[in-house]
PDB file of N, CA and C in Angstrom:
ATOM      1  N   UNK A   1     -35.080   0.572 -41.285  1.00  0.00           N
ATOM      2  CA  UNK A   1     -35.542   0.069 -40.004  1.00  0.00           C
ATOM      3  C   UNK A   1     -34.370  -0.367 -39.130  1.00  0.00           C
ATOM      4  N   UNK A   2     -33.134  -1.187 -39.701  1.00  0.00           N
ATOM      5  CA  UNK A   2     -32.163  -1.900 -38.940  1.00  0.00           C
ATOM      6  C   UNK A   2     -31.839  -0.286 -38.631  1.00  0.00           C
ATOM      7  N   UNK A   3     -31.257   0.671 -39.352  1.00  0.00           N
ATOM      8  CA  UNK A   3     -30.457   1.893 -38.480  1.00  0.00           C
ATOM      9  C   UNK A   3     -30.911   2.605 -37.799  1.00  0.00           C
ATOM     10  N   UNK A   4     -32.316   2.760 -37.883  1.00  0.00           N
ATOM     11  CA  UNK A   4     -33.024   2.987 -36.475  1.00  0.00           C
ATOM     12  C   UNK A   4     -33.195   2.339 -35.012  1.00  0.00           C
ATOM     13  N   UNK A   5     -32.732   1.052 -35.256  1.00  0.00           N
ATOM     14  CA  UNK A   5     -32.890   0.098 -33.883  1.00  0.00           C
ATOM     15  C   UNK A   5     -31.384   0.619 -33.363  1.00  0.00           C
ATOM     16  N   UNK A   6     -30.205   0.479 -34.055  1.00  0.00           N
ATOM     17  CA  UNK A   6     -28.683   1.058 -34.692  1.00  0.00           C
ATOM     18  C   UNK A   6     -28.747   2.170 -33.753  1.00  0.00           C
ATOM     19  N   UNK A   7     -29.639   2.762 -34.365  1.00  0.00           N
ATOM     20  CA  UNK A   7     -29.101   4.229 -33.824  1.00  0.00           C
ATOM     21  C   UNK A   7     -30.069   4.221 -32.226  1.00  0.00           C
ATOM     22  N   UNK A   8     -30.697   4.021 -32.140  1.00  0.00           N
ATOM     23  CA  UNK A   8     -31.823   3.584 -30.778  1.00  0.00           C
ATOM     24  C   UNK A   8     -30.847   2.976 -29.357  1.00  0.00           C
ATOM     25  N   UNK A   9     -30.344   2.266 -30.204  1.00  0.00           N
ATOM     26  CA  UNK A   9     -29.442   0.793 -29.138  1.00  0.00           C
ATOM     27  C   UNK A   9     -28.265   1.948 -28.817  1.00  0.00           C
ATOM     28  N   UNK A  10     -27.212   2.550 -29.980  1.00  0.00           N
ATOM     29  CA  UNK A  10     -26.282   3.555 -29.871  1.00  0.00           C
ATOM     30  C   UNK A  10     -26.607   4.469 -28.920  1.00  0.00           C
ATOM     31  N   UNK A  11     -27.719   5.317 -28.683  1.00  0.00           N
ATOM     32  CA  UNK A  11     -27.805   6.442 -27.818  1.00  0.00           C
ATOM     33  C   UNK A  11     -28.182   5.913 -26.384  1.00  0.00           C
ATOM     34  N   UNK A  12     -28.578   4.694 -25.802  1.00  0.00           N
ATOM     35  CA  UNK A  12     -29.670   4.415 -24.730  1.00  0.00           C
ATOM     36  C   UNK A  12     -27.980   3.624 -24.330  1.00  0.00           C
ATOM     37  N   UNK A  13     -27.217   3.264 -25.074  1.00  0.00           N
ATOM     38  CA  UNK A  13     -25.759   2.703 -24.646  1.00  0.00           C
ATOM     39  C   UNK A  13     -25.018   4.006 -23.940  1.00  0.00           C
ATOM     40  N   UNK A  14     -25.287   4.905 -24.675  1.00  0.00           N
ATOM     41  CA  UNK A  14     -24.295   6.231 -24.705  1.00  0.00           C
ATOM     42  C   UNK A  14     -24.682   6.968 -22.925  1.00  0.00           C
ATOM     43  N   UNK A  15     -26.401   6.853 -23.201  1.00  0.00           N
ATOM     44  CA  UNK A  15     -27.094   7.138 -22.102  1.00  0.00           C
ATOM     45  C   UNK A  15     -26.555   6.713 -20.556  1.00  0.00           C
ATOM     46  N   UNK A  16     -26.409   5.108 -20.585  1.00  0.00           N
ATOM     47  CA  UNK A  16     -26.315   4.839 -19.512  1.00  0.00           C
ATOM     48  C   UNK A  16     -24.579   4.646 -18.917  1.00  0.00           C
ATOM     49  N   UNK A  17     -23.726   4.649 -20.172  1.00  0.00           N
ATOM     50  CA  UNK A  17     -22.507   5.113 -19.615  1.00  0.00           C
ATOM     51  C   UNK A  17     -22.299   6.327 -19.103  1.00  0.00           C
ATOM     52  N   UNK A  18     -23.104   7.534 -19.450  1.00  0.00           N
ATOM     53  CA  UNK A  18     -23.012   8.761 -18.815  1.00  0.00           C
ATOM     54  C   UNK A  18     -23.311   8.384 -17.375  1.00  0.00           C
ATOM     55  N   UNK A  19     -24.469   7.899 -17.244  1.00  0.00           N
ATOM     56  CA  UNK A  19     -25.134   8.043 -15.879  1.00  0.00           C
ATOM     57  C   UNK A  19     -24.708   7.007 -14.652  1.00  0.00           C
ATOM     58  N   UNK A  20     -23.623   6.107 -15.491  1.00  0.00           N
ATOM     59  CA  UNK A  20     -22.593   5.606 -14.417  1.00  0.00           C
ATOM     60  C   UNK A  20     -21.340   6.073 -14.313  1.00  0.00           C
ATOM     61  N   UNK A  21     -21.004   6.630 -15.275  1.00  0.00           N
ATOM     62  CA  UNK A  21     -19.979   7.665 -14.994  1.00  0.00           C
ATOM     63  C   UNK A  21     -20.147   9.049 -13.426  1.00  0.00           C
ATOM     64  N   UNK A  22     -21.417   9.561 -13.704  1.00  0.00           N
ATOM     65  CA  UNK A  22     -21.819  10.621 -13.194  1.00  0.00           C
ATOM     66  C   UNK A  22     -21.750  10.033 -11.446  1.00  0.00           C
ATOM     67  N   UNK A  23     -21.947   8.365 -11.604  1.00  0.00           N
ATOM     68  CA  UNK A  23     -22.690   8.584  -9.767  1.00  0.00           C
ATOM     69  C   UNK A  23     -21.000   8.035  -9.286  1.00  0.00           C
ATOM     70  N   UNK A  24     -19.889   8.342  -9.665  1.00  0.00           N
ATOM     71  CA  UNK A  24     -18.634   7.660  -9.028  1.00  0.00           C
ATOM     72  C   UNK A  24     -18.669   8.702  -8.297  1.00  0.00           C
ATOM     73  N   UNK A  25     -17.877   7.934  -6.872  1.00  0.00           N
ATOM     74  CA  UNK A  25     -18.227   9.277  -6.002  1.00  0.00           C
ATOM     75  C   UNK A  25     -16.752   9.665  -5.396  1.00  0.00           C
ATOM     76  N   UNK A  26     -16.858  10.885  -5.541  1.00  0.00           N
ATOM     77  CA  UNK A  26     -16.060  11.940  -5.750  1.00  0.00           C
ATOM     78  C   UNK A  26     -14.957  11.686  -4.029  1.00  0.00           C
ATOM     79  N   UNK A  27     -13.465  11.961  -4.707  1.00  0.00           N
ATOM     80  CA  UNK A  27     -13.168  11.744  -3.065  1.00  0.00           C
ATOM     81  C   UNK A  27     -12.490  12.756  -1.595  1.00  0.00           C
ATOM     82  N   UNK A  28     -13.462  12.037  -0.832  1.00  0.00           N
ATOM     83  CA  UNK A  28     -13.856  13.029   0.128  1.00  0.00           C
ATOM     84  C   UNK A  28     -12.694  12.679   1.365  1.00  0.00           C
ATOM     85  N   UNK A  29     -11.780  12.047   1.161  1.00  0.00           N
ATOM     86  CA  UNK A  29     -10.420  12.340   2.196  1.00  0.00           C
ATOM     87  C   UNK A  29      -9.618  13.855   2.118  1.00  0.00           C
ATOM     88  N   UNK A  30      -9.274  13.840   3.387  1.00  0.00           N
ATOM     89  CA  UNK A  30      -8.201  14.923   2.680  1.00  0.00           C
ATOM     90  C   UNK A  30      -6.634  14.030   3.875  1.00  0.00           C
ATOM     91  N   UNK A  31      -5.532  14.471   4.159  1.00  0.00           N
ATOM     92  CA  UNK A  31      -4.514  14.646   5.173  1.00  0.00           C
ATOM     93  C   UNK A  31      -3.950  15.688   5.381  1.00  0.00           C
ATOM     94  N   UNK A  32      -3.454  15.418   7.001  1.00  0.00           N
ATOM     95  CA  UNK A  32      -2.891  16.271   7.481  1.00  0.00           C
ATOM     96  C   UNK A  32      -1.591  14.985   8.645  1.00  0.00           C
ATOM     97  N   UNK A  33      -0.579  16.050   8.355  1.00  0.00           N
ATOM     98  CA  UNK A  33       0.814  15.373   8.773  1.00  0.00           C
ATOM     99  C   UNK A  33       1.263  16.330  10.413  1.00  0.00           C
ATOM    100  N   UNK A  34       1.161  15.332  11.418  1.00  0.00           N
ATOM    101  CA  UNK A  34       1.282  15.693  12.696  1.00  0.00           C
ATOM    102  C   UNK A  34       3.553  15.534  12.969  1.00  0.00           C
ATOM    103  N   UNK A  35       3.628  16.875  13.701  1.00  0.00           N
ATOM    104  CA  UNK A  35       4.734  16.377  14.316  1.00  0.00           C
ATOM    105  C   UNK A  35       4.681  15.702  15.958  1.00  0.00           C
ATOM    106  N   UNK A  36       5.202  14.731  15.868  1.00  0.00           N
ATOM    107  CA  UNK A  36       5.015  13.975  17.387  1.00  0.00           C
ATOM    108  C   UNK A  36       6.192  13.555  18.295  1.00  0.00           C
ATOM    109  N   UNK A  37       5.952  14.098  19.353  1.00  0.00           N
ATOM    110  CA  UNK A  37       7.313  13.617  20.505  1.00  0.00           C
ATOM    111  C   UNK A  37       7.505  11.918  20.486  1.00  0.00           C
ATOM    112  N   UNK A  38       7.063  11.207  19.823  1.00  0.00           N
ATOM    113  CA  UNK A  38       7.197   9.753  19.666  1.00  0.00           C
ATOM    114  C   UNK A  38       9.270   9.378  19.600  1.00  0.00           C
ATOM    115  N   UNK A  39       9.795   8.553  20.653  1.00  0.00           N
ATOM    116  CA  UNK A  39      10.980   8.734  20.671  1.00  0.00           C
ATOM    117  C   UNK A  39      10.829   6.821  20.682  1.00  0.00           C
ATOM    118  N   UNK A  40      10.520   6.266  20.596  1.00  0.00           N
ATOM    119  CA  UNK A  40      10.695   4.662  20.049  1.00  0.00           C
ATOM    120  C   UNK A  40       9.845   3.666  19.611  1.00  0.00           C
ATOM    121  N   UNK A  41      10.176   2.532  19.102  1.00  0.00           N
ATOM    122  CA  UNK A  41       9.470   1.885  18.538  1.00  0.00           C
ATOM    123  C   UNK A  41       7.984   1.105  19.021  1.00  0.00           C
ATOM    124  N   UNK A  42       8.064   1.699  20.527  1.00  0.00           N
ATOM    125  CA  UNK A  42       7.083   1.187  21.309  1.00  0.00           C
ATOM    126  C   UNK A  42       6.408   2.572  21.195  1.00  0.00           C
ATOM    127  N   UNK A  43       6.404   3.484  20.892  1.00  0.00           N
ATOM    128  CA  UNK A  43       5.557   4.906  20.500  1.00  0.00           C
ATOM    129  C   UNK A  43       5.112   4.742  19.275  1.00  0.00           C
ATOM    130  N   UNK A  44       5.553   4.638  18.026  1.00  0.00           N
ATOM    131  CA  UNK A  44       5.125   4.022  16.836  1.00  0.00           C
ATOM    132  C   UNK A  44       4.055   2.831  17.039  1.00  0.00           C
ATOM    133  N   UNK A  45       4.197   1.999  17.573  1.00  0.00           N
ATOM    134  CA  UNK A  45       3.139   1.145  17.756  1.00  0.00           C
ATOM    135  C   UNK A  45       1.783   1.085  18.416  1.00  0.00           C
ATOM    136  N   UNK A  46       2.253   1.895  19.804  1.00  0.00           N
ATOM    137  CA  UNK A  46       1.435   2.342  20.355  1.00  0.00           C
ATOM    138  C   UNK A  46       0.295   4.002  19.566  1.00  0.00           C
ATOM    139  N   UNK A  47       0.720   4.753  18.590  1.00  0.00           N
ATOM    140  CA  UNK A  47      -0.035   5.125  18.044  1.00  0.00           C
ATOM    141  C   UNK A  47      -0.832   4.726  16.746  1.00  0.00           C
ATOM    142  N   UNK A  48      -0.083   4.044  15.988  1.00  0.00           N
ATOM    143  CA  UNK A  48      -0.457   3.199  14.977  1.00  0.00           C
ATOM    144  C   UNK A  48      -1.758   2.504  15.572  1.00  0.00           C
ATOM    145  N   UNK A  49      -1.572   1.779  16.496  1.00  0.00           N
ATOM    146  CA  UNK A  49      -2.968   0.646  17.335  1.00  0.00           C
ATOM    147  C   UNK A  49      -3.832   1.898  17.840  1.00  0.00           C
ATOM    148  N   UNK A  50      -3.827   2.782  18.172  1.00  0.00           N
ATOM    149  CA  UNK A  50      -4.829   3.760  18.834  1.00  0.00           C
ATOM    150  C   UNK A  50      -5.489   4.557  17.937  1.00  0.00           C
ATOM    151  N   UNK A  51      -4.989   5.323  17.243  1.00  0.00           N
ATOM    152  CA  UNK A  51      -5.484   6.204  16.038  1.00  0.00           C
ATOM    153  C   UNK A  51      -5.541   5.567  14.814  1.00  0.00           C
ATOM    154  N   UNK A  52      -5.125   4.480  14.585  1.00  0.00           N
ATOM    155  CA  UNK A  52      -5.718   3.982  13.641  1.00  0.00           C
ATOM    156  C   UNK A  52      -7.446   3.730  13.108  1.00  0.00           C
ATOM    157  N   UNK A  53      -7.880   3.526  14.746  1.00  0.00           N
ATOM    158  CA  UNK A  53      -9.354   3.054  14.911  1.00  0.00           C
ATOM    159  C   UNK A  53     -10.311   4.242  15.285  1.00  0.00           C
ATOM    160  N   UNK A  54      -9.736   5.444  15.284  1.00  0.00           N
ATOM    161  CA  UNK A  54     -10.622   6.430  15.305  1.00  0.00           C
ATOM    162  C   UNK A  54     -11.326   6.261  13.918  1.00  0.00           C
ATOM    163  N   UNK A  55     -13.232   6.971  14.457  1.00  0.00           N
ATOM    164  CA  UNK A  55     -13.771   7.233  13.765  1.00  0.00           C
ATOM    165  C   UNK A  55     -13.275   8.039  12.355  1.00  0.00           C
ATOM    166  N   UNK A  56     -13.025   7.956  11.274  1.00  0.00           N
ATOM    167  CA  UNK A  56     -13.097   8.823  10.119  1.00  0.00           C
ATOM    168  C   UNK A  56     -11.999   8.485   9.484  1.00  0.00           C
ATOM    169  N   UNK A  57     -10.783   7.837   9.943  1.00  0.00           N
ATOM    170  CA  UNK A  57      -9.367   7.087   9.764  1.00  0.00           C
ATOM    171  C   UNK A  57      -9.564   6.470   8.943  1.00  0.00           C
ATOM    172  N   UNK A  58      -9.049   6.479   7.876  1.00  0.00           N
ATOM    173  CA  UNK A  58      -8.840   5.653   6.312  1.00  0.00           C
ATOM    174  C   UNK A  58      -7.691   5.171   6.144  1.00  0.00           C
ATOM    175  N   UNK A  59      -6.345   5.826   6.292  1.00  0.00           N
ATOM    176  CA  UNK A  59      -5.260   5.193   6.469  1.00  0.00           C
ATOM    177  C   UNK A  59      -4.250   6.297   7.142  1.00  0.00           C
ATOM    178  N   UNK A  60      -3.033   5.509   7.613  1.00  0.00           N
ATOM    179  CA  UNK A  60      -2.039   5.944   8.191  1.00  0.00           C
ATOM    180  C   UNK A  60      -0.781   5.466   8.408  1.00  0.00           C
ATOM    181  N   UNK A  61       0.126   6.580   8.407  1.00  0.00           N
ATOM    182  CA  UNK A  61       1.366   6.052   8.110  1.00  0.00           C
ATOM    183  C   UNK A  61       2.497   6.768   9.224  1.00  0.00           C
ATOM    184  N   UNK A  62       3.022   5.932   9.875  1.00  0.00           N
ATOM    185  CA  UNK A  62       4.069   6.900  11.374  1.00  0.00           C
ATOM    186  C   UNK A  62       5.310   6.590  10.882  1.00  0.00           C
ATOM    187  N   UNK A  63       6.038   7.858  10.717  1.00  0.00           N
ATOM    188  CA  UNK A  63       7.431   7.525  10.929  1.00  0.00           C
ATOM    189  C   UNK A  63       8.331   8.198  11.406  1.00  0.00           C
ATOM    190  N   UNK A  64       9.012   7.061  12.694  1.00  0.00           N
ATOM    191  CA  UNK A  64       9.430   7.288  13.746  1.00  0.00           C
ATOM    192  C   UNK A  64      11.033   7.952  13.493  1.00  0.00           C
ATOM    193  N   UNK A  65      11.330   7.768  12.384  1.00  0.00           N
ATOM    194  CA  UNK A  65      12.839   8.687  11.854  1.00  0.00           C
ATOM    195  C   UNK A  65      12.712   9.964  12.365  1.00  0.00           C
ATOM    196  N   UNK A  66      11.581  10.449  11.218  1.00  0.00           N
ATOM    197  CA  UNK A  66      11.321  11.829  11.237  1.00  0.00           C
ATOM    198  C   UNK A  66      10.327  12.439  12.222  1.00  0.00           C
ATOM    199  N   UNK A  67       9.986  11.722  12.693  1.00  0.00           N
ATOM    200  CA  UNK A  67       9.116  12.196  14.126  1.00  0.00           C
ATOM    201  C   UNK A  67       7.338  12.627  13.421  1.00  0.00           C
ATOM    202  N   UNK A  68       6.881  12.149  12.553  1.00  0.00           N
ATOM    203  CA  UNK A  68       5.994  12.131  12.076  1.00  0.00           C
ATOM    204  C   UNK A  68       4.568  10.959  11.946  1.00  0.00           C
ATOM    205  N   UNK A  69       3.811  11.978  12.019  1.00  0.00           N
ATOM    206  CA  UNK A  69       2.160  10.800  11.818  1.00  0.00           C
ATOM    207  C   UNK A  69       1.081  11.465  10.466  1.00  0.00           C
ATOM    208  N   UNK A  70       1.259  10.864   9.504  1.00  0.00           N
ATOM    209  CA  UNK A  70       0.456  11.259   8.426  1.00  0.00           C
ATOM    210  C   UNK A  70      -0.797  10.338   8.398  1.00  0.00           C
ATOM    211  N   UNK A  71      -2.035  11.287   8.783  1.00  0.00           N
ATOM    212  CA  UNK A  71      -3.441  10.572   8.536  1.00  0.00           C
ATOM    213  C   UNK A  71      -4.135  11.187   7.513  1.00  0.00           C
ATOM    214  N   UNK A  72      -5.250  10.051   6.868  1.00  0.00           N
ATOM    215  CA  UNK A  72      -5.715  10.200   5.540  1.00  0.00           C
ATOM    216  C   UNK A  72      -7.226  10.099   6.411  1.00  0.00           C
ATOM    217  N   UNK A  73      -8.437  10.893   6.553  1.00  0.00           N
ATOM    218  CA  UNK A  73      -9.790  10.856   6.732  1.00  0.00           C
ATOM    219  C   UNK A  73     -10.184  11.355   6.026  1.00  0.00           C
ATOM    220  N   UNK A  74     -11.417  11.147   6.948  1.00  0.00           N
ATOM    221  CA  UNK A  74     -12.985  11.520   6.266  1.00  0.00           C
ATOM    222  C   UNK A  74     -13.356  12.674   7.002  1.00  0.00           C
ATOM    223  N   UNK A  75     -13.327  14.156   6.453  1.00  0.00           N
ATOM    224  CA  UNK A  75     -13.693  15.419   7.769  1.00  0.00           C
ATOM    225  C   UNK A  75     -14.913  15.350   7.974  1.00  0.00           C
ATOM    226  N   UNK A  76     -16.059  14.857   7.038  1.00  0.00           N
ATOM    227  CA  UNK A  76     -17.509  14.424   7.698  1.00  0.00           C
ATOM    228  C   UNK A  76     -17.573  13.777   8.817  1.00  0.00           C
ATOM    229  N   UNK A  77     -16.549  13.007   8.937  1.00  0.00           N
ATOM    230  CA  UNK A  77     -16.599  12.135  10.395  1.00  0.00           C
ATOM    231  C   UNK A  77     -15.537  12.938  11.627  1.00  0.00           C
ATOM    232  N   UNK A  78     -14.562  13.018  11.249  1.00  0.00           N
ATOM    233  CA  UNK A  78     -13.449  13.354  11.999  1.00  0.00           C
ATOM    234  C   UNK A  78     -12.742  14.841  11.996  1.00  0.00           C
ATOM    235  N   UNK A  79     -12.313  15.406  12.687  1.00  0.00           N
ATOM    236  CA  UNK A  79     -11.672  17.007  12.284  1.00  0.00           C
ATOM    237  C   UNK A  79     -10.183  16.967  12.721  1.00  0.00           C
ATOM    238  N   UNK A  80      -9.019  17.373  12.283  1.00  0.00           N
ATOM    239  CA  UNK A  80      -8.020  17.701  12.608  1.00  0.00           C
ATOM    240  C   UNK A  80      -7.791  17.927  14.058  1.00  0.00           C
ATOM    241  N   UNK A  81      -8.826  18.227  14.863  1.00  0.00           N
ATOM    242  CA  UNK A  81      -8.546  18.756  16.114  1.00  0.00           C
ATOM    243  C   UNK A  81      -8.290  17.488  17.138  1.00  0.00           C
ATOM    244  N   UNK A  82      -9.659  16.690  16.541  1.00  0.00           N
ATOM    245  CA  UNK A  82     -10.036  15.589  17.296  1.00  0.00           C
ATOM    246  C   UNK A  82      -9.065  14.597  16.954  1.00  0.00           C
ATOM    247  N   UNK A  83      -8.019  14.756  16.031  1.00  0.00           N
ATOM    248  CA  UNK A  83      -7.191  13.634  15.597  1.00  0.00           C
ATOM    249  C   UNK A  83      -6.105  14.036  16.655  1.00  0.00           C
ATOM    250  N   UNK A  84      -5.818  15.646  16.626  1.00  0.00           N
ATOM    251  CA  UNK A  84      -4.734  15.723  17.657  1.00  0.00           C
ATOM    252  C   UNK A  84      -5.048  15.653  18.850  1.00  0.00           C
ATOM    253  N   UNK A  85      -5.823  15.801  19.192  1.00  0.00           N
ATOM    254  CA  UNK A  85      -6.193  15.565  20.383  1.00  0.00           C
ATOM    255  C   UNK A  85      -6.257  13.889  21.267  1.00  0.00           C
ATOM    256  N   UNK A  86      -6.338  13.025  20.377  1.00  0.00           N
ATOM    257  CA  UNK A  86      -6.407  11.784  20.303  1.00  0.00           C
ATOM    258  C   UNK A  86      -4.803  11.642  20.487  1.00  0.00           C
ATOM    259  N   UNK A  87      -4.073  11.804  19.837  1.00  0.00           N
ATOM    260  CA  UNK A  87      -2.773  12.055  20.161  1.00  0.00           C
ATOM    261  C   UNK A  87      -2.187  12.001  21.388  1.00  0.00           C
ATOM    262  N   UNK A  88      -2.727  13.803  21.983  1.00  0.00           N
ATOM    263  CA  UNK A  88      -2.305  14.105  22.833  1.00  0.00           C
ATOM    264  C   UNK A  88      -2.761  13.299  23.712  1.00  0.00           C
ATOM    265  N   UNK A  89      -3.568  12.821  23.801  1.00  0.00           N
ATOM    266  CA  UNK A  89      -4.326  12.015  25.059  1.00  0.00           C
ATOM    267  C   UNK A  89      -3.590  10.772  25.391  1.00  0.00           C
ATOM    268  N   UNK A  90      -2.736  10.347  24.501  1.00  0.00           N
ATOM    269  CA  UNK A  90      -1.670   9.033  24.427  1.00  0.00           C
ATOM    270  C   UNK A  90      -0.503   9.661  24.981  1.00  0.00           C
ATOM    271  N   UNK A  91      -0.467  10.685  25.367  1.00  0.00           N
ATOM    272  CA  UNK A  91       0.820  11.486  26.079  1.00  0.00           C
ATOM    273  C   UNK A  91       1.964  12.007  25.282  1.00  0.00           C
ATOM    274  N   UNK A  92       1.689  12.246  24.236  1.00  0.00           N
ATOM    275  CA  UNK A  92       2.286  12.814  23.413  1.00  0.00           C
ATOM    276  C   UNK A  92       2.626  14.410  22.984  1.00  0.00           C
ATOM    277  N   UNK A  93       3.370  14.949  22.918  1.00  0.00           N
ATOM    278  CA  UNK A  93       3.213  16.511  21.736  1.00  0.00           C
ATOM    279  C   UNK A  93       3.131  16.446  20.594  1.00  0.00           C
ATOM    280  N   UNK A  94       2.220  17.313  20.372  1.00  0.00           N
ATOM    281  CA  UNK A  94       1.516  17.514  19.196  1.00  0.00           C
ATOM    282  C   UNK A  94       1.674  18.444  18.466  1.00  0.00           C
ATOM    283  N   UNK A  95       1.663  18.420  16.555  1.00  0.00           N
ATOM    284  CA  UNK A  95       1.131  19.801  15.807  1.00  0.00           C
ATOM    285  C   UNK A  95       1.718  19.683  14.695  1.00  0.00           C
ATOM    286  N   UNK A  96       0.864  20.556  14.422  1.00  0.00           N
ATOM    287  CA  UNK A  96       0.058  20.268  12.573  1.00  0.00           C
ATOM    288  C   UNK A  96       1.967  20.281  12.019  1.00  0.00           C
ATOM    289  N   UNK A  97       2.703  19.530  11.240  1.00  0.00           N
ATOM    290  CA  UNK A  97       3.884  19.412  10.259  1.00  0.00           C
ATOM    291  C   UNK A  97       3.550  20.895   9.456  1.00  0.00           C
ATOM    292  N   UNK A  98       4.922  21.599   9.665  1.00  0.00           N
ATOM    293  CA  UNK A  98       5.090  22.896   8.814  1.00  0.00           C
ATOM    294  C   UNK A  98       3.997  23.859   9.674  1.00  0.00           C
ATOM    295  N   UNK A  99       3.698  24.235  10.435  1.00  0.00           N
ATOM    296  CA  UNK A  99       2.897  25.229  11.335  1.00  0.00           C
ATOM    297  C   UNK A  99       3.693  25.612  12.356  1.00  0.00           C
ATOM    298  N   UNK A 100       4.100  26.720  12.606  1.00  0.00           N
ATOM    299  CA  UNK A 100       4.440  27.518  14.082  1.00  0.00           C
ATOM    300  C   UNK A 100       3.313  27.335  14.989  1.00  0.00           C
ATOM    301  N   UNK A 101       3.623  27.261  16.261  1.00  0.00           N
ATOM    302  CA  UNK A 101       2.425  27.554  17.225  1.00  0.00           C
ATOM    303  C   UNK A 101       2.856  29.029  17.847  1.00  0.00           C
ATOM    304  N   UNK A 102       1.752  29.583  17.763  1.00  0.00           N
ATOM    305  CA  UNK A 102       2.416  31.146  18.574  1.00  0.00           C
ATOM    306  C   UNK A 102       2.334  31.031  19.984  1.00  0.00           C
ATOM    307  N   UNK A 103       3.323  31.917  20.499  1.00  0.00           N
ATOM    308  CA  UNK A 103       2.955  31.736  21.928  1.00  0.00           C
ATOM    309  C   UNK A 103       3.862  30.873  22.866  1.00  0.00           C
ATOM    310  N   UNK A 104       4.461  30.100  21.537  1.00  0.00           N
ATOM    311  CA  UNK A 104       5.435  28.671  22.421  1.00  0.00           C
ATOM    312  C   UNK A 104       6.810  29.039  22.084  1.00  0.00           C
TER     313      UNK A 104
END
């Protein structure tokens, strides 16, 4: 009788670690690293405070050495386009780190 309760208690344990295992939820950021005409420390700041607070923005990191803006979202909320574009709208040049633009 005890190794039946034993073995009862063992599987319904086993059970529900599966099924909290199963609901962790899976992660749905991705990034993408912008090159930006940002030429001082008042450009760094000024994008940091602006795009930070876009919709889908999880985190971000500017650095003004290398002329770079690396954002971490959510593409359910936000798209690459709309991030550069957000950008550009701060008066900036824009585009995707490691991409040619044709045409330019």
């Amino acid at each position: 009788m005890n190794m039946k309760v034993f073995v009862i208690a063992l599987v319904m344990m086993l059970g529900i670690g599966m099924s909290i295992q199963a609901q962790k939820p899976k992660s749905d950021k991705e990034t993408v690293v912008f090159d930006v005409s940002m030429t001082c420390e008042n450009c760094r700041k000024r994008i940091e405070k602006n795009i930070a607070f876009e919709k889908g923005v999880t985190d971000m990191k500017v650095d003004l050495e290398n002329k770079t803006v690396q954002i971490e979202y959510k593409p359910g909320q936000i798209t690459v386009e709309k991030l550069q574009a957000a950008i550009v709208k701060l008066g900036y040049d824009v585009k995707i780190h490691g991409k040619e633009q044709k045409g330019k």
